[in-house]
C-alpha atoms as a PDB file:
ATOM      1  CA  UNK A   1       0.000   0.000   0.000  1.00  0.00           C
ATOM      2  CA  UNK A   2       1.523   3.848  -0.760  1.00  0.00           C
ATOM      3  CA  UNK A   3       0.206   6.732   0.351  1.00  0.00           C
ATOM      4  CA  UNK A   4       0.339   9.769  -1.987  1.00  0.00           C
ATOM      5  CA  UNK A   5      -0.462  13.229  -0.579  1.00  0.00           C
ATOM      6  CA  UNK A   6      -2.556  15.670  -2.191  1.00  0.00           C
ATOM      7  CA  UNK A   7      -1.768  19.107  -1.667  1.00  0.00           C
ATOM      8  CA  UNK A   8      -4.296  21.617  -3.266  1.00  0.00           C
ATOM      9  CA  UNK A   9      -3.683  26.082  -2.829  1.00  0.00           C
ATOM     10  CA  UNK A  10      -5.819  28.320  -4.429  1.00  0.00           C
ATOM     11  CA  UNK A  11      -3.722  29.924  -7.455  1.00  0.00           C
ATOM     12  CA  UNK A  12      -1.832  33.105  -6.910  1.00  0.00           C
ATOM     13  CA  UNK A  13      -4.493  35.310  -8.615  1.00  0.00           C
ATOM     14  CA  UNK A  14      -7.338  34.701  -6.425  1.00  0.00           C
ATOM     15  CA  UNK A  15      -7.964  35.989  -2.914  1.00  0.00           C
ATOM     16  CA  UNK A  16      -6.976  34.219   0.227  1.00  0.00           C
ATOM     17  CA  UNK A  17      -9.218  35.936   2.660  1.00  0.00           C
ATOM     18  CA  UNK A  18      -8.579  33.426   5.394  1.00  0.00           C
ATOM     19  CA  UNK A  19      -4.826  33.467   4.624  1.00  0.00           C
ATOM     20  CA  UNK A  20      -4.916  37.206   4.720  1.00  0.00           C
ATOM     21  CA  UNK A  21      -6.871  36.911   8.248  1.00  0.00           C
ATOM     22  CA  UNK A  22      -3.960  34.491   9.396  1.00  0.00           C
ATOM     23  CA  UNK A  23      -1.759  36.833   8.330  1.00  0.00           C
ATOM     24  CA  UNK A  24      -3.075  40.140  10.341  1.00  0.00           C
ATOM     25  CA  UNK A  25      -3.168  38.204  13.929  1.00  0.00           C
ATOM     26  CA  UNK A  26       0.531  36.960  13.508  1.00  0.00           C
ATOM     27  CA  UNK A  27       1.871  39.822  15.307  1.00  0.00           C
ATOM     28  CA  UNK A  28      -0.854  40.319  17.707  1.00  0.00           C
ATOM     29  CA  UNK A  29       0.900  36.522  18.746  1.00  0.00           C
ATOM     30  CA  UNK A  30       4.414  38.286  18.723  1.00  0.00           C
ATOM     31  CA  UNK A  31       5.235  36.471  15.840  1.00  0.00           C
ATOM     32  CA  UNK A  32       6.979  39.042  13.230  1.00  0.00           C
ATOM     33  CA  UNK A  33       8.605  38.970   9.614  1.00  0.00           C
ATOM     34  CA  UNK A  34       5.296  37.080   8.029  1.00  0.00           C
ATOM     35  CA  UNK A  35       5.065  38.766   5.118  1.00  0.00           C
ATOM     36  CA  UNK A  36       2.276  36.694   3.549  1.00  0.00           C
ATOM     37  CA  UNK A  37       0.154  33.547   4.217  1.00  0.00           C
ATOM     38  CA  UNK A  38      -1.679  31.403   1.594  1.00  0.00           C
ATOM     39  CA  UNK A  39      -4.095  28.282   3.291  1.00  0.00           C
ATOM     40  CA  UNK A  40      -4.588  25.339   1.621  1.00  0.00           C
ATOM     41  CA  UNK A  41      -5.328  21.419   1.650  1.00  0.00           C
ATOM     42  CA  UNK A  42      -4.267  18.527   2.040  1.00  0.00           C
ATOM     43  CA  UNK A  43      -5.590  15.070   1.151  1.00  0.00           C
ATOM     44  CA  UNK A  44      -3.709  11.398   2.080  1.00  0.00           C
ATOM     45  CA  UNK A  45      -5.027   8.820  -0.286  1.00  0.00           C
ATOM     46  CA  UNK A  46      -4.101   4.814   0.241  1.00  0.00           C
ATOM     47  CA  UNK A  47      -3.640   2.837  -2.814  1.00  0.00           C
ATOM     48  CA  UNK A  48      -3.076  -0.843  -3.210  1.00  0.00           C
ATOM     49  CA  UNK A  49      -0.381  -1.569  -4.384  1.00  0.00           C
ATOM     50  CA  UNK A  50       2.898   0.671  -5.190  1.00  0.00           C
ATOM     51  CA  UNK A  51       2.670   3.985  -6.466  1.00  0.00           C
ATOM     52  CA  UNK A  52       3.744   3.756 -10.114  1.00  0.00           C
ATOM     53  CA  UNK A  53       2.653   5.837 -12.783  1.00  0.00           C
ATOM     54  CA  UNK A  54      -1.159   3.881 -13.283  1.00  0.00           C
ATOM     55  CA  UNK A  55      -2.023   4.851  -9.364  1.00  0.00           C
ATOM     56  CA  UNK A  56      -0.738   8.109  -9.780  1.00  0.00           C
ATOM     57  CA  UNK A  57      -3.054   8.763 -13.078  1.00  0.00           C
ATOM     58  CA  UNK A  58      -5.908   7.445 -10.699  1.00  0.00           C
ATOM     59  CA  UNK A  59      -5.185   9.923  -7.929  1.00  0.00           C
ATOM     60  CA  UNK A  60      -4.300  12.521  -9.961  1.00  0.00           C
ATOM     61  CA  UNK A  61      -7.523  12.076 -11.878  1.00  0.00           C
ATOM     62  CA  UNK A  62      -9.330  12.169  -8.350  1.00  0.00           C
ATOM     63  CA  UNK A  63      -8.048  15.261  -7.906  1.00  0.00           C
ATOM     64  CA  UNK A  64      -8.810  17.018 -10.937  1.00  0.00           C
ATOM     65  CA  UNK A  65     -12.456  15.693 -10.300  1.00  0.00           C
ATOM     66  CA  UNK A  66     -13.316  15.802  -6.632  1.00  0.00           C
ATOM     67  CA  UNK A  67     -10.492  17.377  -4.843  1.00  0.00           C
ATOM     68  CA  UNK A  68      -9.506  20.947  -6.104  1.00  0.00           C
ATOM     69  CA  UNK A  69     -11.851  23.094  -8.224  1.00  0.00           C
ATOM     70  CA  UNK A  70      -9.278  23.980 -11.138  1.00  0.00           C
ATOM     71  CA  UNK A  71     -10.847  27.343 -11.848  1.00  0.00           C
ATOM     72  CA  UNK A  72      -9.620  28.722  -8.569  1.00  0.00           C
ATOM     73  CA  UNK A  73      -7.071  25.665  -7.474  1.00  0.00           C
ATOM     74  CA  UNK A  74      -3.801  24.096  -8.231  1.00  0.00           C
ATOM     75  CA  UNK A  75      -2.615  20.715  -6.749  1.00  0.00           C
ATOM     76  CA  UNK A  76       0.367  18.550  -6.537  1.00  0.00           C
ATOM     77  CA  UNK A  77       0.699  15.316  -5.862  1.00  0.00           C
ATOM     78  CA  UNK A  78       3.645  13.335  -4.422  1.00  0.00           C
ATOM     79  CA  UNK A  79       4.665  10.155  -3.017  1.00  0.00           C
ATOM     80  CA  UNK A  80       4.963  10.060   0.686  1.00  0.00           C
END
């Protein structure tokens, strides 16, 4: 069984409005130098077997489907 990890961010164009929110309350929490936060997702996904190039299609395919809205969304996937 592999796992491969599914990370999906909305693309640099659109608004982050809960980044942007994470981003003004840093320093209220002492924590300076944040220029910039973007928030995002992450998805683990179990396949039988190894992860070759067939169960990557397959999860890639999930994610172009179900997982990230590619108007607004990028993903990547990788092997973990």
């Amino acid at each position: 069984m592999a796992r491969v990890v599914v990370d999906v961010m909305l693309k640099p164009e659109i608004l982050d409005p809960q980044g942007q929110a994470i981003a003004r309350k840093l320093p209220q929490l002492g924590f300076e130098g944040i220029t910039g936060v973007r928030q995002g997702k992450r998805f683990e996904v179990e396949v039988d077997g190894p992860a070759d190039a067939a169960a990557l299609g397959r999860v890639r395919k999930i994610a172009e489907t179900l997982l990230a809205n590619p108007v607004i969304e990028t993903f990547e996937l990788r092997v973990e």
